[in-house]
N, C-alpha and C. Protein backbone atom coordinates (compact mmCIF):
# COMPACT_ATOMS: atom_id res chain seq x y z
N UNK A 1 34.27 2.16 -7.31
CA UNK A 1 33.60 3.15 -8.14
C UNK A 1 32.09 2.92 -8.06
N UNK A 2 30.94 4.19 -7.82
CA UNK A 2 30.08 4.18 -7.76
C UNK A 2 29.21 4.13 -9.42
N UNK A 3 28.16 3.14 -9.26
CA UNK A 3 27.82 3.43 -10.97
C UNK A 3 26.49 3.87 -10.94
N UNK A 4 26.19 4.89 -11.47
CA UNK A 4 24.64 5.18 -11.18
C UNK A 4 23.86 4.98 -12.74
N UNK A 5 22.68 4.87 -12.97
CA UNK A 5 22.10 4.74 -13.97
C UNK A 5 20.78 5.61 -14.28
N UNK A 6 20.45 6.49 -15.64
CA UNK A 6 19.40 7.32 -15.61
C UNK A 6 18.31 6.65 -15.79
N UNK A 7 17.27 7.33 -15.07
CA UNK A 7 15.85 6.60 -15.08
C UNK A 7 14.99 6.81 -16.58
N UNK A 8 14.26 5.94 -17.19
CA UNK A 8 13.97 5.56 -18.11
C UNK A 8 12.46 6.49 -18.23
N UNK A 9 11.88 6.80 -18.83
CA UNK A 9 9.99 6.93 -19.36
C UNK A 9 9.78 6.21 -19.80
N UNK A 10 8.63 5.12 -19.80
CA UNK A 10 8.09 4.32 -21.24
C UNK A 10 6.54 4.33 -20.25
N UNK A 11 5.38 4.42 -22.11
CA UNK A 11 4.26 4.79 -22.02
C UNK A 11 3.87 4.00 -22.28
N UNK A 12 4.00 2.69 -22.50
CA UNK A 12 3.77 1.77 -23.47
C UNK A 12 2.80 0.36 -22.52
N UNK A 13 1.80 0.85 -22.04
CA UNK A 13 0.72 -0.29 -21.39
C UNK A 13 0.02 0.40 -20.51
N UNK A 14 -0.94 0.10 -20.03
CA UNK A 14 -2.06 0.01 -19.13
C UNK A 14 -1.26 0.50 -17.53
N UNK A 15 -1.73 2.16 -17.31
CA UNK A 15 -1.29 2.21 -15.84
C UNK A 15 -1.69 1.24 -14.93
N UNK A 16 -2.60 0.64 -15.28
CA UNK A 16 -3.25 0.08 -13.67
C UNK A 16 -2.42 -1.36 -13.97
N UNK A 17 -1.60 -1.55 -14.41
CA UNK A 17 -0.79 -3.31 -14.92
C UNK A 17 0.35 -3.00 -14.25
N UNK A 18 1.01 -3.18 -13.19
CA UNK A 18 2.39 -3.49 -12.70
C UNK A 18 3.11 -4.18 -13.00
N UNK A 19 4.19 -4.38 -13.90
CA UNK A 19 5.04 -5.77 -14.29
C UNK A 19 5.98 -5.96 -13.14
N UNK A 20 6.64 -7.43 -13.17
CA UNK A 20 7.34 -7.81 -12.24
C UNK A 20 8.60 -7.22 -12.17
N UNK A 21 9.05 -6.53 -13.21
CA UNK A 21 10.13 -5.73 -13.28
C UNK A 21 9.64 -4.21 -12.41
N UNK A 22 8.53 -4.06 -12.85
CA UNK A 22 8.60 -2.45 -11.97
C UNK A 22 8.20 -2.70 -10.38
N UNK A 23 7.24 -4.19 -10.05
CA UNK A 23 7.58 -4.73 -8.85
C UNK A 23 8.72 -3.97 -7.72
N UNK A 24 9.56 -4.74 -8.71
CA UNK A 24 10.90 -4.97 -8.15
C UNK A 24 11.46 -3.28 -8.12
N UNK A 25 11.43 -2.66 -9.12
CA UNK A 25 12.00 -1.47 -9.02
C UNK A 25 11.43 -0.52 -8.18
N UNK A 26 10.10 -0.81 -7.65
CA UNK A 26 9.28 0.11 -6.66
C UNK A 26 9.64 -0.50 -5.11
N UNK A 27 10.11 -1.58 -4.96
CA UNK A 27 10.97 -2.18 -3.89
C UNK A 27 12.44 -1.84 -3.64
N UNK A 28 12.83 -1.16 -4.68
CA UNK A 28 14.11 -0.46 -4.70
C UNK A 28 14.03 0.75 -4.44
N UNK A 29 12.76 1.56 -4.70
CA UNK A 29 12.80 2.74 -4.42
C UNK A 29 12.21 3.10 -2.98
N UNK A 30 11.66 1.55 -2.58
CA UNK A 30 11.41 1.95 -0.70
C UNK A 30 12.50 1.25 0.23
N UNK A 31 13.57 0.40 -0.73
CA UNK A 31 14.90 0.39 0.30
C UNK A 31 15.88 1.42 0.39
N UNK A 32 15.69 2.37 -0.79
CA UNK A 32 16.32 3.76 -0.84
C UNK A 32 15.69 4.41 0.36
N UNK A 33 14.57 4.28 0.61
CA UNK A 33 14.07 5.30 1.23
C UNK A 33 14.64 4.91 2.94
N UNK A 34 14.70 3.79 3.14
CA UNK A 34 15.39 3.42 4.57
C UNK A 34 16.88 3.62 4.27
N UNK A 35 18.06 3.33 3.13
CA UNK A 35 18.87 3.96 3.23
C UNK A 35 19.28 5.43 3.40
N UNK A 36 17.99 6.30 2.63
CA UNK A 36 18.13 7.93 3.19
C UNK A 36 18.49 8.23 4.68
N UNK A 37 17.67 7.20 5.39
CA UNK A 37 17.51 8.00 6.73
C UNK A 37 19.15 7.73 7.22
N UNK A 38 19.39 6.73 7.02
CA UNK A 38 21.30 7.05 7.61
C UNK A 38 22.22 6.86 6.52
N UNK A 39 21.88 7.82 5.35
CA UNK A 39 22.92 8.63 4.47
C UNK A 39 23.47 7.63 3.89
N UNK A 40 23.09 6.11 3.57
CA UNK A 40 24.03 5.22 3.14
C UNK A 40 24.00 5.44 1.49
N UNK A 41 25.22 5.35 1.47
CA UNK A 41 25.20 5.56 -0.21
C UNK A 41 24.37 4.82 -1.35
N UNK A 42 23.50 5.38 -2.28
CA UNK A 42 22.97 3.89 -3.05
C UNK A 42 23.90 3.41 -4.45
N UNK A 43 23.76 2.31 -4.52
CA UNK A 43 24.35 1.54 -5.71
C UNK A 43 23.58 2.25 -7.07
N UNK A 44 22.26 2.50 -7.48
CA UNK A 44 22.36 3.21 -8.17
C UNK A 44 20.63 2.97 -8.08
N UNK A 45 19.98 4.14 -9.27
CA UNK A 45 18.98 4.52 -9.17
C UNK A 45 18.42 3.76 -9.66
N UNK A 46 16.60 3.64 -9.75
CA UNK A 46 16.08 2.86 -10.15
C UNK A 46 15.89 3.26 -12.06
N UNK A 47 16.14 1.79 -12.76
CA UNK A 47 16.23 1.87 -13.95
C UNK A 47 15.54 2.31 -15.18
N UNK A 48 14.35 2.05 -14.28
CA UNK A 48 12.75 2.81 -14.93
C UNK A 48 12.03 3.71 -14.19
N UNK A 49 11.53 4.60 -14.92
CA UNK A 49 10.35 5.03 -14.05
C UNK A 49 8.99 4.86 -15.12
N UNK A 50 8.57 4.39 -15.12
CA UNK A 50 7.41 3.68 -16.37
C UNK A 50 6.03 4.71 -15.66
N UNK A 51 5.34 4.93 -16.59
CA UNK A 51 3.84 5.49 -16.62
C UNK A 51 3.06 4.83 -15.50
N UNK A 52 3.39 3.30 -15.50
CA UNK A 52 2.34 2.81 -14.37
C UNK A 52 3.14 3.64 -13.00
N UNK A 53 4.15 3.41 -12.64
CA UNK A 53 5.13 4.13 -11.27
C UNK A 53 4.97 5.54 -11.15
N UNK A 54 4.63 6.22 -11.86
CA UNK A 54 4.03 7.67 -11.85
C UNK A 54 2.79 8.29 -11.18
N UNK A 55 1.68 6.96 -11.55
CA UNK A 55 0.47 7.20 -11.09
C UNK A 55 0.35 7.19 -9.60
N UNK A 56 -0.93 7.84 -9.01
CA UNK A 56 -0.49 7.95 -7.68
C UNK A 56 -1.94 6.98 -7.42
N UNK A 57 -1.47 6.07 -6.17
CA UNK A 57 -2.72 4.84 -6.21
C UNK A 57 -2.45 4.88 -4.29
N UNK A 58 -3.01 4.12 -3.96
CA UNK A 58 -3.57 3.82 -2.59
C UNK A 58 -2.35 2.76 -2.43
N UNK A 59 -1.69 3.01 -1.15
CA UNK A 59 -0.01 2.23 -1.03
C UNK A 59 -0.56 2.26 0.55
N UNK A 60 0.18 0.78 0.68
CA UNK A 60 0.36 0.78 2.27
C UNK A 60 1.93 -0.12 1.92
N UNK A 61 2.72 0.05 2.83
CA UNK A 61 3.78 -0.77 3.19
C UNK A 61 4.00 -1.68 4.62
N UNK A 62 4.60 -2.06 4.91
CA UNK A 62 4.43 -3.00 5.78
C UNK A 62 5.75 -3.19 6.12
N UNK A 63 6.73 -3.43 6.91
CA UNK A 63 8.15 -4.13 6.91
C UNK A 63 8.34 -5.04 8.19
N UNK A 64 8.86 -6.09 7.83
CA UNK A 64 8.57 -7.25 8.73
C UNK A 64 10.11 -7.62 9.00
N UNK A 65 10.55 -8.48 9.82
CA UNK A 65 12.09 -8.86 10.41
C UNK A 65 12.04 -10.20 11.29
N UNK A 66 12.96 -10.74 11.00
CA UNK A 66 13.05 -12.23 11.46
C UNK A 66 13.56 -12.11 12.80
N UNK A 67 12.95 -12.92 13.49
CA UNK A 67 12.96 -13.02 15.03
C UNK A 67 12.91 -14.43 15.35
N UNK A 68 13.01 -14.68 16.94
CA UNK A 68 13.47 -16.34 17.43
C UNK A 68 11.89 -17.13 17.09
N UNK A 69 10.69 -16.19 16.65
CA UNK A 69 9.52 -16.55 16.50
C UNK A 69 9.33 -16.78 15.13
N UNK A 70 10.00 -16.60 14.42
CA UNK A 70 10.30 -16.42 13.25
C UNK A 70 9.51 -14.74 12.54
N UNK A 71 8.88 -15.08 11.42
CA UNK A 71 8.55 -13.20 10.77
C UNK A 71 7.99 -12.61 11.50
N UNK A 72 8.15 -11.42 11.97
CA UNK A 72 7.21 -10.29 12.58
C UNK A 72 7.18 -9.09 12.27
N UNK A 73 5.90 -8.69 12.18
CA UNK A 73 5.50 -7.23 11.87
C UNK A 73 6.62 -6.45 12.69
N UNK A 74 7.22 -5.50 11.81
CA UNK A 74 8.16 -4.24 12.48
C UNK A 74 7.45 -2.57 11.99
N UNK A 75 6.61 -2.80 11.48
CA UNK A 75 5.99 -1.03 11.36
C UNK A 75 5.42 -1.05 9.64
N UNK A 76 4.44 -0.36 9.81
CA UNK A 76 3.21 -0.41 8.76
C UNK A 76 2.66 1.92 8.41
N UNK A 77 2.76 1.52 7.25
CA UNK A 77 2.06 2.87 7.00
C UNK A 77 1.49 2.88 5.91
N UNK A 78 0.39 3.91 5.10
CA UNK A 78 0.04 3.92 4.10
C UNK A 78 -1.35 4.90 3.71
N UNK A 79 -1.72 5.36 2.95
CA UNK A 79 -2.49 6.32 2.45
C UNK A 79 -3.49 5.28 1.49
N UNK A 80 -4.29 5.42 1.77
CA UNK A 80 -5.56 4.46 0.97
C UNK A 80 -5.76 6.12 -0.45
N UNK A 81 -5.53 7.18 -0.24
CA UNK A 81 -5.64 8.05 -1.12
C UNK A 81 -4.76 9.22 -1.24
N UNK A 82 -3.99 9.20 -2.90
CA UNK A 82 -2.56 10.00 -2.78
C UNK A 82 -2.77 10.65 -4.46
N UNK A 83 -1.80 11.48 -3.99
CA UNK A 83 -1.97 12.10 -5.62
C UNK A 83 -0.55 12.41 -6.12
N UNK A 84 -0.07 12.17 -5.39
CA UNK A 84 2.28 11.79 -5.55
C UNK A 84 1.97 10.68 -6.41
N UNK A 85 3.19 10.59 -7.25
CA UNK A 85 3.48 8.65 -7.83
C UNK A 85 4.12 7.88 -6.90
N UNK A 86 3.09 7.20 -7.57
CA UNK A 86 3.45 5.73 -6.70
C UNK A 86 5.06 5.52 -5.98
N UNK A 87 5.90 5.76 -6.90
CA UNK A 87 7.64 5.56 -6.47
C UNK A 87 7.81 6.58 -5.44
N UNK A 88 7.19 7.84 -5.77
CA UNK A 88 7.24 8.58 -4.14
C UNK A 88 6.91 8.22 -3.17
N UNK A 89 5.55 7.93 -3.12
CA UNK A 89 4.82 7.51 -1.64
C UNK A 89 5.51 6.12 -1.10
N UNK A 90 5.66 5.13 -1.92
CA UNK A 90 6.60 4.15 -1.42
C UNK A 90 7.90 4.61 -0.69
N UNK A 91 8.52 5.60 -1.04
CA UNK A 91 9.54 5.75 -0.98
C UNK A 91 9.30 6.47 0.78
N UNK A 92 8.18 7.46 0.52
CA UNK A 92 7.91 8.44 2.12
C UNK A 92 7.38 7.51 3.57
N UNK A 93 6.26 6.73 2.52
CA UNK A 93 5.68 5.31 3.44
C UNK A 93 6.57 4.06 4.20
N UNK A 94 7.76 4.42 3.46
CA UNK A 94 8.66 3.14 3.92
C UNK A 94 9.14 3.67 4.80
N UNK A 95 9.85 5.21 5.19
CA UNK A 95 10.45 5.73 6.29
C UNK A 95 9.63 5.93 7.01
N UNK A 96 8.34 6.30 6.82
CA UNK A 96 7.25 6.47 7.76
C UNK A 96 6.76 4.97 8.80
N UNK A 97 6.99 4.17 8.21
CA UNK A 97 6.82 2.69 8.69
C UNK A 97 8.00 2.19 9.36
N UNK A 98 8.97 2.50 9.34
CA UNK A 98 9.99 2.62 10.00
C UNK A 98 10.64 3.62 11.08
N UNK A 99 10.41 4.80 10.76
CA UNK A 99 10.36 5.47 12.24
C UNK A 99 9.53 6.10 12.93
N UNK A 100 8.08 5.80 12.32
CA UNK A 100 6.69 7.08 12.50
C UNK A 100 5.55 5.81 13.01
N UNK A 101 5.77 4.58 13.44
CA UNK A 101 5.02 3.49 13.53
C UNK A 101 4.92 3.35 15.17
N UNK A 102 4.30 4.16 15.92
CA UNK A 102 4.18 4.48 17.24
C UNK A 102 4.09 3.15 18.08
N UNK A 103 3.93 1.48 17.12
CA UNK A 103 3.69 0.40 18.14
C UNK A 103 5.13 0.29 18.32
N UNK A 104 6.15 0.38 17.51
CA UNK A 104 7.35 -0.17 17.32
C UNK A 104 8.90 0.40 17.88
N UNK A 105 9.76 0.49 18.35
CA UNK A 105 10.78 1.79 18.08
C UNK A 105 11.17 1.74 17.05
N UNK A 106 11.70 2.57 16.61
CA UNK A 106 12.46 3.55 15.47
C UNK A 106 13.11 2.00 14.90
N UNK A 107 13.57 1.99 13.48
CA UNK A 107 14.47 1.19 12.99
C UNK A 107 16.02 1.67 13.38
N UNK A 108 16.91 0.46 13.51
CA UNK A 108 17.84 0.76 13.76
C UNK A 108 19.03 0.50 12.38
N UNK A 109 19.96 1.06 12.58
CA UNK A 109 20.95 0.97 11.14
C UNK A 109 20.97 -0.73 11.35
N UNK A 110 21.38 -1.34 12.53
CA UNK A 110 21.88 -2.60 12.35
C UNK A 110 20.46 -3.80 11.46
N UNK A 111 19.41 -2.83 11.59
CA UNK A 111 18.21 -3.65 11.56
C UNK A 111 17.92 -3.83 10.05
N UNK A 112 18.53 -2.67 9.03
CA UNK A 112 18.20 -2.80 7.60
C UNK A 112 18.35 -3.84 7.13
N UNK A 113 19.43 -4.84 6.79
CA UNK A 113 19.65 -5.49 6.03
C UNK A 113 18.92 -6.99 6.32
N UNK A 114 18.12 -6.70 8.15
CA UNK A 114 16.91 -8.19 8.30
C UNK A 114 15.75 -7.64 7.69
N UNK A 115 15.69 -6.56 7.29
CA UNK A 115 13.93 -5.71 7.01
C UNK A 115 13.70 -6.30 5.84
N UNK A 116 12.63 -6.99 5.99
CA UNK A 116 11.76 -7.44 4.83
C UNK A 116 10.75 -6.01 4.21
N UNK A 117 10.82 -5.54 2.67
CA UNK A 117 9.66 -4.90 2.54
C UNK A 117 8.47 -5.08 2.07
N UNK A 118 7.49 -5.45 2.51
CA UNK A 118 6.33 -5.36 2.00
C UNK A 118 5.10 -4.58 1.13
N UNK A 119 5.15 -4.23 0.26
CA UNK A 119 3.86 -3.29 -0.93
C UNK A 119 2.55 -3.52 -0.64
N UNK A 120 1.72 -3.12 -0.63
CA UNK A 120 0.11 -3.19 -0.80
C UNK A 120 -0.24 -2.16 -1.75
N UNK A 121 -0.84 -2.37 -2.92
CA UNK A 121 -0.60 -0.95 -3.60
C UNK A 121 -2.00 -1.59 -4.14
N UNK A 122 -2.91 -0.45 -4.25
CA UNK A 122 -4.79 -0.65 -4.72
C UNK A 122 -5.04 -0.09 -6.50
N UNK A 123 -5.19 -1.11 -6.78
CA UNK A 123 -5.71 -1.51 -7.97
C UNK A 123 -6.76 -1.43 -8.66
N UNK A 124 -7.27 -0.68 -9.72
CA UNK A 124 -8.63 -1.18 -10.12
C UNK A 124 -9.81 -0.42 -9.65
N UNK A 125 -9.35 0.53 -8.64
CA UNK A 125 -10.59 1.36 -7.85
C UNK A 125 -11.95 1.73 -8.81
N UNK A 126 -12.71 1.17 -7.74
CA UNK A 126 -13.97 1.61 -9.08
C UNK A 126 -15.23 1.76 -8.27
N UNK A 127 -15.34 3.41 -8.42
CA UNK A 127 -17.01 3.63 -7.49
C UNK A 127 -17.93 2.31 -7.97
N UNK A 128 -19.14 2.21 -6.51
CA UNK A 128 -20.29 1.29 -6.63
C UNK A 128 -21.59 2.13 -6.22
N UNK A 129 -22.48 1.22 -6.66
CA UNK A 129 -23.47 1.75 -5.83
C UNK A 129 -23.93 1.14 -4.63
N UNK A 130 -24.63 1.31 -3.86
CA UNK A 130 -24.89 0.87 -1.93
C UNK A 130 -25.01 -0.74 -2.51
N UNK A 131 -26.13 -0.35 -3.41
CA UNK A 131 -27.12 -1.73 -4.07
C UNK A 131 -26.08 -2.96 -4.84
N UNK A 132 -25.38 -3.08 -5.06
CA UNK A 132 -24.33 -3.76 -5.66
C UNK A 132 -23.64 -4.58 -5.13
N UNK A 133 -23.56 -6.10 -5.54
CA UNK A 133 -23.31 -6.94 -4.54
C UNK A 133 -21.45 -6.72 -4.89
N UNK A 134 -20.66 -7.02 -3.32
CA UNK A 134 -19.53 -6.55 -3.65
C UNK A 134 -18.88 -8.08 -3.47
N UNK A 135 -17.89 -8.62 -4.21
CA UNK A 135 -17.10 -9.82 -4.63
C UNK A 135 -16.77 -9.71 -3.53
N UNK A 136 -16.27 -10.90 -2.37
CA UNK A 136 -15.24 -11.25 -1.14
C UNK A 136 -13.74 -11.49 -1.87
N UNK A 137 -13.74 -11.17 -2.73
CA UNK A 137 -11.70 -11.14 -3.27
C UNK A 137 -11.94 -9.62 -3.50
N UNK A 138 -12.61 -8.96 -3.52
CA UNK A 138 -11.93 -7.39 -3.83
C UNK A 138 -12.06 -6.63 -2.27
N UNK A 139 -11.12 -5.75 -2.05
CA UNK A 139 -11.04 -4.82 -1.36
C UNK A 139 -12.12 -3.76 -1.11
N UNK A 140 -12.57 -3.24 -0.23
CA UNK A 140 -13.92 -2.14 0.37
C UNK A 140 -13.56 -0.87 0.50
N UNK A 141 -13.59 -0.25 0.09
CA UNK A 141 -13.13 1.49 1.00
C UNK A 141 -14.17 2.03 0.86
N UNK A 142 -14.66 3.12 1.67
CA UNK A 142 -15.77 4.02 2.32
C UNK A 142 -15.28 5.55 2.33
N UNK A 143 -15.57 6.31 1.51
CA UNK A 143 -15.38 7.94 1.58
C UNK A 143 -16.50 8.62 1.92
N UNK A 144 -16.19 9.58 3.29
CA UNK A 144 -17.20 10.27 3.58
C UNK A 144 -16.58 11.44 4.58
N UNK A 145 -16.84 12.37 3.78
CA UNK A 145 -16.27 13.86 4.27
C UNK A 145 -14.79 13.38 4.98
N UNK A 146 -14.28 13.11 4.03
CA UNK A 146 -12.79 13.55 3.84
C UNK A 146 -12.10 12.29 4.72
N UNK A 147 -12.80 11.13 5.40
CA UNK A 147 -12.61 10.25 6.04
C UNK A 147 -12.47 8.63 4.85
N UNK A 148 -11.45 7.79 5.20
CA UNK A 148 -11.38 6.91 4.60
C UNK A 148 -11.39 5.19 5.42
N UNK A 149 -11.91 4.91 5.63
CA UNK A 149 -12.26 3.41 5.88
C UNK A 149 -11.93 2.43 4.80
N UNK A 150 -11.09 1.21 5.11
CA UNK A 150 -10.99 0.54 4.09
C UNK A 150 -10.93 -1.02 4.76
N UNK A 151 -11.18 -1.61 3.78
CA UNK A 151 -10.56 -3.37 4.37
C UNK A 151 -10.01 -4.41 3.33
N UNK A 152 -9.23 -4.86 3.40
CA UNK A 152 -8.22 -5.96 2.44
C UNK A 152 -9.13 -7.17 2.56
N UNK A 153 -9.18 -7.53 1.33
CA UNK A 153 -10.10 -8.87 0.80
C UNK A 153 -9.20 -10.07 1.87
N UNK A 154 -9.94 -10.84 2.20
CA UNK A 154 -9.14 -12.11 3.54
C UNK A 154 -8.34 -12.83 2.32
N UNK A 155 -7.05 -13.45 2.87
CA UNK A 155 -6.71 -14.79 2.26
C UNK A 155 -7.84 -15.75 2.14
N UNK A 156 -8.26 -16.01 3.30
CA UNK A 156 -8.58 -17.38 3.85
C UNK A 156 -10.16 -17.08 3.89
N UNK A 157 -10.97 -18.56 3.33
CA UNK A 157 -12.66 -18.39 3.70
C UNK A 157 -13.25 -17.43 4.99
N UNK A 158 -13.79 -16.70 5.15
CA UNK A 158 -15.18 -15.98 5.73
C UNK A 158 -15.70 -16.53 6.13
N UNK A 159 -15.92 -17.14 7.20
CA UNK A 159 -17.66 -17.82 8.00
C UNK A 159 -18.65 -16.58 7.69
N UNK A 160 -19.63 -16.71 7.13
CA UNK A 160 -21.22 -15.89 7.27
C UNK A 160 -20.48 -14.21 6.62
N UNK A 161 -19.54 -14.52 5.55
CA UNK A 161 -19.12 -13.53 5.05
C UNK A 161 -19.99 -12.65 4.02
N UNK A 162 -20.35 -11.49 4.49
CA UNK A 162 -21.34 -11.09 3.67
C UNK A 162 -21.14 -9.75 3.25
N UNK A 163 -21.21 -8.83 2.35
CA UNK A 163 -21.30 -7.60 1.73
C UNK A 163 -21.72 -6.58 2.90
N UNK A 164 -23.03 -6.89 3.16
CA UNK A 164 -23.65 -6.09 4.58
C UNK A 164 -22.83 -5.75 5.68
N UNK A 165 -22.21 -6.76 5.63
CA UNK A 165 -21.66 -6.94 7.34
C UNK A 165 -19.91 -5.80 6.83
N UNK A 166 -19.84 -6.26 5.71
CA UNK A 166 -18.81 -4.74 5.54
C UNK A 166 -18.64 -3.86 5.63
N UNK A 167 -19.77 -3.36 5.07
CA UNK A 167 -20.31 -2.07 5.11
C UNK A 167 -20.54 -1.44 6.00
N UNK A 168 -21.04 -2.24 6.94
CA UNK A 168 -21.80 -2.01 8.33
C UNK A 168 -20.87 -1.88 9.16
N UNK A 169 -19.48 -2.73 8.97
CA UNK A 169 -18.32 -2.40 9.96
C UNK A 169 -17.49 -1.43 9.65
N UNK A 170 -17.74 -1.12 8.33
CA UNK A 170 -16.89 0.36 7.74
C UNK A 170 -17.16 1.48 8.04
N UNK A 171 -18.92 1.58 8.33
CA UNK A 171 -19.52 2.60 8.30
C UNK A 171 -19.18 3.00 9.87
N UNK A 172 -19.36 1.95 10.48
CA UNK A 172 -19.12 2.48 12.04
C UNK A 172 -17.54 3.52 12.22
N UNK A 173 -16.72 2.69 11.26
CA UNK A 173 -15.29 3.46 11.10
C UNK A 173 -15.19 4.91 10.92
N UNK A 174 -16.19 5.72 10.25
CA UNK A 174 -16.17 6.71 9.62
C UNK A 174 -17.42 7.81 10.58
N UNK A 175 -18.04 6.79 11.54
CA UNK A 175 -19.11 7.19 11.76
C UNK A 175 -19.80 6.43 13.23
N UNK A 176 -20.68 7.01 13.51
CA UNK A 176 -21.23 5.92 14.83
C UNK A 176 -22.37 5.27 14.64
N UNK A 177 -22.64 5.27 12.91
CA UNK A 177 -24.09 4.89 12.35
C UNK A 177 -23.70 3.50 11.19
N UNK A 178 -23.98 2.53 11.53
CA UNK A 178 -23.17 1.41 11.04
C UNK A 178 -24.27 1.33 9.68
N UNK A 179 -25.44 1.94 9.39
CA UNK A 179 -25.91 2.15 8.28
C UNK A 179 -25.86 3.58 6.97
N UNK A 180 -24.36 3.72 7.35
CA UNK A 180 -23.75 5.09 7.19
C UNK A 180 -24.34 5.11 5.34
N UNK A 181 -23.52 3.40 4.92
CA UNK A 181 -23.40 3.29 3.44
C UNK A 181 -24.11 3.42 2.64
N UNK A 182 -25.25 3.31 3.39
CA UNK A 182 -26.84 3.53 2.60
C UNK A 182 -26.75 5.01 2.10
N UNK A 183 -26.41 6.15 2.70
CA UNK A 183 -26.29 7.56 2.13
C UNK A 183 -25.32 7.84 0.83
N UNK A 184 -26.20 9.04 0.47
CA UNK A 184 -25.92 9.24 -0.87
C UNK A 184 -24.83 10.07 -0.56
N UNK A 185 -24.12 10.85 0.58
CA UNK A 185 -23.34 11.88 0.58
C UNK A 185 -21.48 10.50 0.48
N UNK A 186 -22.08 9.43 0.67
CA UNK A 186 -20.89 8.58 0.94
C UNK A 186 -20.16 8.00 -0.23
N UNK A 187 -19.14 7.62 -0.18
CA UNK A 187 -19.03 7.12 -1.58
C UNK A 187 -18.42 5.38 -1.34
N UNK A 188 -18.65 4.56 -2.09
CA UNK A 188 -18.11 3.32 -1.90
C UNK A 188 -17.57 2.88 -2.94
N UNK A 189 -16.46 2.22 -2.61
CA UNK A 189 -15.23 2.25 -3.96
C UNK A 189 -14.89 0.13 -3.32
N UNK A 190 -14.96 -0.43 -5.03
CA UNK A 190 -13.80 -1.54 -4.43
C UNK A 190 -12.14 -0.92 -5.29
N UNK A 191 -11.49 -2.14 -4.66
CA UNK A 191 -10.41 -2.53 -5.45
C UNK A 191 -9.71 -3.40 -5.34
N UNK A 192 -8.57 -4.09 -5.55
CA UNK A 192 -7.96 -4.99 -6.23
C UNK A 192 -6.45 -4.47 -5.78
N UNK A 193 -6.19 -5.48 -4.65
CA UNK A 193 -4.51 -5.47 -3.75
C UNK A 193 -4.21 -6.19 -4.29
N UNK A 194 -2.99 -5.16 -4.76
CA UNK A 194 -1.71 -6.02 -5.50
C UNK A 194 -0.30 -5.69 -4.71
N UNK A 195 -0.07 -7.17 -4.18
CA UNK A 195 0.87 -7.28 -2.98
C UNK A 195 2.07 -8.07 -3.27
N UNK A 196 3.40 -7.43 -3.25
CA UNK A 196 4.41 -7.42 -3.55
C UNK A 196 5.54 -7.31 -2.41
N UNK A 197 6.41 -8.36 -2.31
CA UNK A 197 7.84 -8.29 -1.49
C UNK A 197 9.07 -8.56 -1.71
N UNK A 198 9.89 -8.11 -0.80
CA UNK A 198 11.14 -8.28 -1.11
C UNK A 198 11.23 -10.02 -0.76
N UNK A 199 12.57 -10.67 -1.36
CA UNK A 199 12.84 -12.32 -1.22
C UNK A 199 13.80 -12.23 0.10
């Protein structure tokens, strides 16, 4: 017997706060999304859909699979800017990273149950000005006519890591003028990756 369960509302905290419970339930709603593609039945729906899972934020996914090398990247997608909730785009991004990931082939049915999923979901977004020194733990993105450049804060120390040199490599992204950021038509945003996986 199949048991399904109705999804919940609660308003009750800070959209931009992810708890480890909705973690987990937004990891359920991007292994649904690889079960869609070959019709496998699901055990049941996700238990919440909370106010923060509604909002629509900057998602990348990632899905990785164990090999004789041990973990390796298997296909990556993601929208640095969305206006779906969050549980959607996870849900579109995960099939998209799985069969729309042009380095990789297609996922295979036998391959689901090694797929690791990976979240990147952006946090905290908050216009700057050019002049503003930007933290090396927050995230960079660059908007300029409808173009998005972004870069994930490093794990690991920076040699000669500097604000400038971000900018300057972002701007080239968007542009062939690596002093793009200095303009007022541009916009510069940090934020705050909050990165989440399956065990």
């Amino acid at each position: 017997m199949i048991t399904r369960y109705a999804g919940f509302i609660f308003d009750d905290h800070d959209d931009e706060i992810i708890s480890l419970y909705e973690q987990s339930e937004l990891l359920y709603c991007a292994r649904n999304g690889l079960y869609d593609f070959f019709n496998i039945t699901h055990l049941r729906k996700p238990c919440i859909i909370s106010s923060a899972m509604q909002q629509p934020h900057g998602i990348f996914v990632s899905l990785y699979m164990m090999s004789d090398h041990g973990i390796v990247l298997r296909g990556t997608a993601g929208k640095a800017l969305s206006s779906s909730p969050a549980f959607e785009s996870i849900r579109e991004l995960t099939m998209e990273a799985a069969y729309k990931d042009n380095r990789f082939r297609p996922l295979r049915y036998q391959d689901i149950d090694s797929t690791i999923i990976n979240i990147s979901m952006l946090t905290n977004v908050k216009k700057i000005n050019s002049c503003e020194i930007i933290n090396e733990y927050h995230g960079v993105m660059l908007y300029y006519q409808n173009i998005v450049a972004l870069t994930f804060p490093s794990s690991l120390p920076v040699e000669n890591w500097s604000y400038e040199s971000i900018l300057n490599n972002l701007s080239m992204q968007v542009s062939n003028n690596c002093q793009l950021w200095k303009s007022e038509k541009l916009e510069i945003c940090t934020f705050k990756p909050l990165c989440f996986q399956e065990d």
